[in-house]
Protein backbone atom coordinates (compact mmCIF):
# COMPACT_ATOMS: atom_id res chain seq x y z
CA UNK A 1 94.13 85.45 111.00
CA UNK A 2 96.50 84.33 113.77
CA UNK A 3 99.23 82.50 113.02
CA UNK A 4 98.79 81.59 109.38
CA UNK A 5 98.60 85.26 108.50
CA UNK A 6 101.53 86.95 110.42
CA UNK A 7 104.19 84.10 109.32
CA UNK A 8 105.77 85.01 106.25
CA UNK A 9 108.77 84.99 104.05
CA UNK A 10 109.73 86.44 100.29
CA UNK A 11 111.17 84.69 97.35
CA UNK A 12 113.11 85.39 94.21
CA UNK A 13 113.37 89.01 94.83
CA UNK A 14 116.13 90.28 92.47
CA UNK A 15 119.85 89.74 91.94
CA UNK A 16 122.16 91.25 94.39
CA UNK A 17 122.37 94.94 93.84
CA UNK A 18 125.61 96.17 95.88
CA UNK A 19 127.21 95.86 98.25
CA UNK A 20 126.87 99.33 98.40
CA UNK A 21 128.70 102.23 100.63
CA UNK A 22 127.10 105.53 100.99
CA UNK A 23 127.72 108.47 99.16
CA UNK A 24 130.07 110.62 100.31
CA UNK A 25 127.72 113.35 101.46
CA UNK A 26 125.06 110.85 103.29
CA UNK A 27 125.95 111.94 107.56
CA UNK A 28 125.28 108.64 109.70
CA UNK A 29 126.01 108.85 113.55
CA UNK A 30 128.42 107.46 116.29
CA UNK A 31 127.01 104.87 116.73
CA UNK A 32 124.71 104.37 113.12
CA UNK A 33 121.35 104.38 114.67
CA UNK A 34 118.43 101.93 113.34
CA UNK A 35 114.97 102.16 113.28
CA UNK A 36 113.34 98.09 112.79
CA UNK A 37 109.94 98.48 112.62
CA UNK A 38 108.22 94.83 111.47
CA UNK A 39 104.70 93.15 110.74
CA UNK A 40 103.08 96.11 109.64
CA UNK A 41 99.92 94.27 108.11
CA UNK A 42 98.61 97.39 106.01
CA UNK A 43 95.57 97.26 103.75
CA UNK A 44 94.71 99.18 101.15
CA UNK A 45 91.05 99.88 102.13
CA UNK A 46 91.14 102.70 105.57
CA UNK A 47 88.37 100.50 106.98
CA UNK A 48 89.59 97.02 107.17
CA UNK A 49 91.21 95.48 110.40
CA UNK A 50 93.41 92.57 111.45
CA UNK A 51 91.68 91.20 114.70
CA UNK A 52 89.75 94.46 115.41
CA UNK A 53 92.92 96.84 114.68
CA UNK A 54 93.40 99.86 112.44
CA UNK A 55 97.14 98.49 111.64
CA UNK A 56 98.01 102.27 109.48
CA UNK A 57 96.78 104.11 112.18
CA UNK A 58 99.27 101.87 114.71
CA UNK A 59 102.01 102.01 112.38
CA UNK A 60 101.19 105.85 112.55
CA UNK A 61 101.42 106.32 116.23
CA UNK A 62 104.96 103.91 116.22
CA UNK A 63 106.13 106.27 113.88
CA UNK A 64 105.51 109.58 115.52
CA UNK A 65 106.56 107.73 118.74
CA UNK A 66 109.92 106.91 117.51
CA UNK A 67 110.64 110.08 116.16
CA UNK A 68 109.62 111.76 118.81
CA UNK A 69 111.61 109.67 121.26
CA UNK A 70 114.56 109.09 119.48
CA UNK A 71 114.65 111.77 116.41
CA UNK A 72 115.67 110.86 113.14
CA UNK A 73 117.29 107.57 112.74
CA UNK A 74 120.36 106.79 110.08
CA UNK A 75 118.06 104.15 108.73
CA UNK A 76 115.30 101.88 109.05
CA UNK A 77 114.45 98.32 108.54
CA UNK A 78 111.41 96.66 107.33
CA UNK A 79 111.23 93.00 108.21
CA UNK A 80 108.37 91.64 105.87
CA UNK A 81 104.59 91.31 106.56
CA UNK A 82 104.61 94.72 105.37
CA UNK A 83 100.93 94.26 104.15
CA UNK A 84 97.99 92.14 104.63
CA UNK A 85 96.02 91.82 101.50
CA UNK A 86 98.91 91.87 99.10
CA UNK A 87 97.71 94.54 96.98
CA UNK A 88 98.76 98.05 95.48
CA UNK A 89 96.91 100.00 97.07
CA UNK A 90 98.64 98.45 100.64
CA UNK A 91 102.46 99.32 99.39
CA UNK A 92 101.29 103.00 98.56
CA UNK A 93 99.42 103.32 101.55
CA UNK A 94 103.06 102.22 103.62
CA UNK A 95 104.65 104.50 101.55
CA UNK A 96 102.74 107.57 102.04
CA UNK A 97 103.30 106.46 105.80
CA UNK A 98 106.72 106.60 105.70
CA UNK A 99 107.19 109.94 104.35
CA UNK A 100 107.99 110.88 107.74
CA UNK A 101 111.31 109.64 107.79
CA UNK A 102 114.57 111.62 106.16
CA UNK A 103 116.73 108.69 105.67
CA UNK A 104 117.38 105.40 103.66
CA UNK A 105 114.58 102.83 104.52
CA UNK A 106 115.63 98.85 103.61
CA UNK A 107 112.87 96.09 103.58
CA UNK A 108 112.50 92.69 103.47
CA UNK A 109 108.69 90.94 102.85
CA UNK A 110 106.79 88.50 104.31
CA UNK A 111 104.12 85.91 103.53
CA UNK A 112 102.02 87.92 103.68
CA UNK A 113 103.34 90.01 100.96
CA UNK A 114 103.18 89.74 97.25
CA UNK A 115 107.05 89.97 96.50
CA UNK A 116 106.31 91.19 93.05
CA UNK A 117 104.14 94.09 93.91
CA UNK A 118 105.97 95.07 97.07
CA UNK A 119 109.17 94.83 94.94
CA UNK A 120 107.50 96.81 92.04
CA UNK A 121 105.65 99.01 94.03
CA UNK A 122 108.84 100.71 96.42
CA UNK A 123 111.20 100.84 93.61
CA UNK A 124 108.94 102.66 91.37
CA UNK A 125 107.86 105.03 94.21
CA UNK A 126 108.89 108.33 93.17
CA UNK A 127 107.86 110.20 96.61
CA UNK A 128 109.32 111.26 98.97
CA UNK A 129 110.44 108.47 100.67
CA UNK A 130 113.95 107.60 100.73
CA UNK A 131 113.17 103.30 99.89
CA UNK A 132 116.73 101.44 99.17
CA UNK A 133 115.97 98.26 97.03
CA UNK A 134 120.07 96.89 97.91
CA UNK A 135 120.33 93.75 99.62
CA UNK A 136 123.31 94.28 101.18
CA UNK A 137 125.66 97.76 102.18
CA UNK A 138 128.18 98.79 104.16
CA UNK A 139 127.83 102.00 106.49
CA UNK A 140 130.28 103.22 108.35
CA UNK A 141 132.41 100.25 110.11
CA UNK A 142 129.66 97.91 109.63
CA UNK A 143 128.16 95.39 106.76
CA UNK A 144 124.65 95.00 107.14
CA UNK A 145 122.49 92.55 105.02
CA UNK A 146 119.08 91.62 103.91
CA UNK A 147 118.21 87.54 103.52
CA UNK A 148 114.82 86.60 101.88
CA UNK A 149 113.36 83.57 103.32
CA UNK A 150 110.49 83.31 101.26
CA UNK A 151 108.86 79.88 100.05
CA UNK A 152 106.13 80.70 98.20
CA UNK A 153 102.67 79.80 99.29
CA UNK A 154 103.89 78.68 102.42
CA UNK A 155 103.76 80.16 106.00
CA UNK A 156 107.42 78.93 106.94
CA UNK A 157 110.71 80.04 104.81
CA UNK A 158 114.04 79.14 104.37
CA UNK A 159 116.98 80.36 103.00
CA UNK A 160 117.59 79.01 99.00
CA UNK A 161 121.11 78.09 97.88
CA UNK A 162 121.73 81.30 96.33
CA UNK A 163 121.00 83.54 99.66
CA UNK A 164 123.25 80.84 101.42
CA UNK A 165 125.87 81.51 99.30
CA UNK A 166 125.76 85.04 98.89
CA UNK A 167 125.90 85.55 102.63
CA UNK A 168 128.94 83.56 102.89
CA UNK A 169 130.37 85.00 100.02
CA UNK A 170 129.73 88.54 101.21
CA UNK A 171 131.02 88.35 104.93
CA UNK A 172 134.33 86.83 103.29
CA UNK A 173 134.33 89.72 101.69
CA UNK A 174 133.65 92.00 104.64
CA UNK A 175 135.58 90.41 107.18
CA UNK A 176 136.66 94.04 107.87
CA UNK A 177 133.78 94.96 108.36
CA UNK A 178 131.45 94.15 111.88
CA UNK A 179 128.14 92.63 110.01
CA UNK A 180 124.72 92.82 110.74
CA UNK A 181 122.44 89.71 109.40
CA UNK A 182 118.56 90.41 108.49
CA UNK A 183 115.99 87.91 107.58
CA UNK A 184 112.34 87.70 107.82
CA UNK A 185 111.70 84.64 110.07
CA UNK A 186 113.06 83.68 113.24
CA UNK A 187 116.06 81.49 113.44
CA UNK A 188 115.28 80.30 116.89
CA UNK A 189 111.56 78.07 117.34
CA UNK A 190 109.23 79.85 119.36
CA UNK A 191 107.06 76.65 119.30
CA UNK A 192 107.73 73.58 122.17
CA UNK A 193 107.84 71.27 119.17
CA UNK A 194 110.08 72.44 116.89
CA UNK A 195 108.91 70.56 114.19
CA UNK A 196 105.32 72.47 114.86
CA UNK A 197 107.45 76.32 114.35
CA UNK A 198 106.53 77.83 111.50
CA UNK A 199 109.90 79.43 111.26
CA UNK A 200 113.27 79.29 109.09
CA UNK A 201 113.38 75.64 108.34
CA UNK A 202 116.88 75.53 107.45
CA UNK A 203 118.38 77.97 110.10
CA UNK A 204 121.01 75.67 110.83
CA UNK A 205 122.28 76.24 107.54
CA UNK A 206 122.56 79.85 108.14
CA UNK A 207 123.89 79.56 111.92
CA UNK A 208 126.77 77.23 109.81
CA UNK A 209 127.89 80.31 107.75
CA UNK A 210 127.65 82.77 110.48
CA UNK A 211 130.00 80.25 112.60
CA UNK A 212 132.77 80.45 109.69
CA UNK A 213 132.72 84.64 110.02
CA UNK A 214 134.06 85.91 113.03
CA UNK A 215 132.45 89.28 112.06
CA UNK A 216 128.76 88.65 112.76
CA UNK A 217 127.78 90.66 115.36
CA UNK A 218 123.99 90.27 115.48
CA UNK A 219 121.25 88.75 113.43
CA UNK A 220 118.06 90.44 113.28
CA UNK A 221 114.01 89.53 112.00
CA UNK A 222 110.64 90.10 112.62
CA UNK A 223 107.43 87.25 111.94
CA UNK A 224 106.65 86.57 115.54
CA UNK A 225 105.59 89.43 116.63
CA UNK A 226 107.33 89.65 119.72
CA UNK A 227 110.42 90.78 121.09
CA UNK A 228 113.35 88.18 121.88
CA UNK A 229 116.58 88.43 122.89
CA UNK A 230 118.90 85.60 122.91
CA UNK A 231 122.83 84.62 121.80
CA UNK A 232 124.92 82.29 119.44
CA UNK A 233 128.31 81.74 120.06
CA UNK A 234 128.76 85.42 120.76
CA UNK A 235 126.38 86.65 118.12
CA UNK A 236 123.18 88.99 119.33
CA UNK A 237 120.00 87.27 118.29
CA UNK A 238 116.79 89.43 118.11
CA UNK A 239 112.95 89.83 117.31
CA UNK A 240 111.01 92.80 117.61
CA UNK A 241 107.65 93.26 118.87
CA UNK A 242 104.79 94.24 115.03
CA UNK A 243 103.65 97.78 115.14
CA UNK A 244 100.31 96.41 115.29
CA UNK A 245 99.40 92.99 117.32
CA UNK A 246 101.53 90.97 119.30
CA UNK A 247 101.08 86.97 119.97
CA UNK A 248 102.59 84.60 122.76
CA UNK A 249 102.85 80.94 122.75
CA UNK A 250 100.48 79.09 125.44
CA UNK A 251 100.01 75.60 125.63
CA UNK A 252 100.85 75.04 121.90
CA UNK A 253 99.52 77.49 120.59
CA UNK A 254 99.49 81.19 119.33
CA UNK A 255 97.44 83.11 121.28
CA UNK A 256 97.17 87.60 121.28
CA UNK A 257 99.71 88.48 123.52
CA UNK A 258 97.76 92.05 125.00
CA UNK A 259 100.55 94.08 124.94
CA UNK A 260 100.78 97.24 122.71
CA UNK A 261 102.58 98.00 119.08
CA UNK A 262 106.18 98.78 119.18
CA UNK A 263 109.29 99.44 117.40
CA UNK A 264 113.78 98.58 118.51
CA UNK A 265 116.24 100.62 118.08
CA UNK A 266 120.05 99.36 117.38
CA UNK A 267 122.94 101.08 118.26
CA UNK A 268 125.63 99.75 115.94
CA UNK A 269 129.35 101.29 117.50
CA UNK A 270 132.11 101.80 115.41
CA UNK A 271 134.16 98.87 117.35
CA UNK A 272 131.37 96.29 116.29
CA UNK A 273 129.59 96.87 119.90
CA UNK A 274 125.66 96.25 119.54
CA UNK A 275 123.36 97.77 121.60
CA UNK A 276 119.86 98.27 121.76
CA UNK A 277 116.22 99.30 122.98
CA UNK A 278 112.59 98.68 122.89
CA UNK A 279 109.86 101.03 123.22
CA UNK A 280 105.73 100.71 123.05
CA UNK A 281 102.74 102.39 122.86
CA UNK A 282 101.41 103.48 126.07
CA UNK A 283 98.25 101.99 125.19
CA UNK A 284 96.56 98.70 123.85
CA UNK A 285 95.26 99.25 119.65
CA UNK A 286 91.83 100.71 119.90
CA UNK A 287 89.38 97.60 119.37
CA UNK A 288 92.07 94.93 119.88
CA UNK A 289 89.71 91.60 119.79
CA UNK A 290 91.76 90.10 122.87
């Protein structure tokens, strides 16, 4: 239930669909304002819980908290985990959840996810929800994209030789461009051993590619549950806190860190500045199993 079940990853999504710009009409701010909301853990039955929590009803109040506190973003990023059990009945309950949002929503999975049914289940969605299945677009002065680092089976990912080489392939391409770098686990080891993390096992692969573009500006995931904020020769390295439970690493191991769900905004400037924000329930999940 711990750390086994919030690690995840997503393999052999589908071929590249894009790069691909907006449409001429689609309005995006100065600066292009993101939404990442990550490790979402829903199930598809209203009564089960992860650890005690009600992670739809979280994800609920993390929505209504964002919008309220920051109005409607330009987009928003899923970072995997996106369900628990795997099923369809999970992927339409997220959707339905995300109905609240007027813009272009990108996601990634996790572990935890069945890449075929979340795959399946947001394309096909014919709701109201605005879900983006491209792996990769440009949006104003910036080129963001979407890595899966799904093994399957397994708790830890890495990038395959095909995501490798798209990503190097596509920032040659957009050297233009500022670009923003998305992938499900963390590129830095939260663990003391590193051999013990249960993170991207080949990140040094991916740090090699981002240290040929001069372009990356920040590189982005979820799986830890937990915020982190760190730097790579220049680049902005992040992780944002689940909207449902967070963790913390104590002697070894993964323990429930007690602090609430939450959600980070990015401010992404037109001259390849990055900023951004966190922000957290005011309050602890009702019948958090601390």
């Amino acid at each position: 239930a711990m750390l086994s079940s919030r690690f995840g990853a997503e393999s052999g999504m589908r071929s590249l669909v894009g790069p691909v710009k907006y449409s001429g009409d689609a309005q995006v701010s100065n600066p292009i304002r993101i939404l990442h909301l990550t490790d979402t853990h829903i199930y598809a039955e209203a009564s089960r819980r992860l650890l005690g929590v009600d992670t739809s009803e979280t994800f609920r109040q993390v929505v209504e908290l964002a919008l309220q506190t920051e109005g409607s973003p330009d987009l928003v990023l899923l970072t995997g985990d996106l369900s628990d059990d795997r099923s369809e009945g999970s992927y339409l309950r997220l959707l339905k959840l995300l109905e609240k949002f007027d813009c272009p929503i990108y996601f990634l999975a996790g572990n935890h996810d069945s890449v075929e049914e979340l795959w399946n289940q947001f394309t096909a969605y014919k709701g109201k929800t605005g879900v983006v299945s491209d792996r990769s677009f440009v949006v104003g002065s910036w080129f963001v994209t979407l890595l899966n680092s799904v093994l399957p089976e397994k708790i830890e990912g890495a990038l395959s030789k095909d995501e490798l080489e798209r990503l190097d392939k596509e920032l040659g391409e957009h050297a233009d461009n500022h670009a923003f770098v998305c992938v499900h686990h963390n590129v830095v080891p939260i663990m003391p051993d590193p051999e013990a993390d249960l993170g991207l096992k080949n990140a040094d692969k991916l740090l090699e590619i981002i240290d040929r573009h001069d372009n990356v500006r920040g590189l982005l995931w979820g799986h830890v549950h937990a915020e982190y904020a760190g730097q790579h020769k220049g680049v902005q390295l992040l992780a944002s806190p689940s909207t449902c439970i967070q963790f913390r690493v104590e002697e070894e191991q993964m323990v429930i860190d007690p602090l609430p769900p939450g959600y980070r905004m990015i401010y992404l400037e037109e001259d390849g500045a990055l900023r951004t924000a966190l922000n957290w329930l005011d309050k602890l999940p009702e019948g958090l199993q601390v």
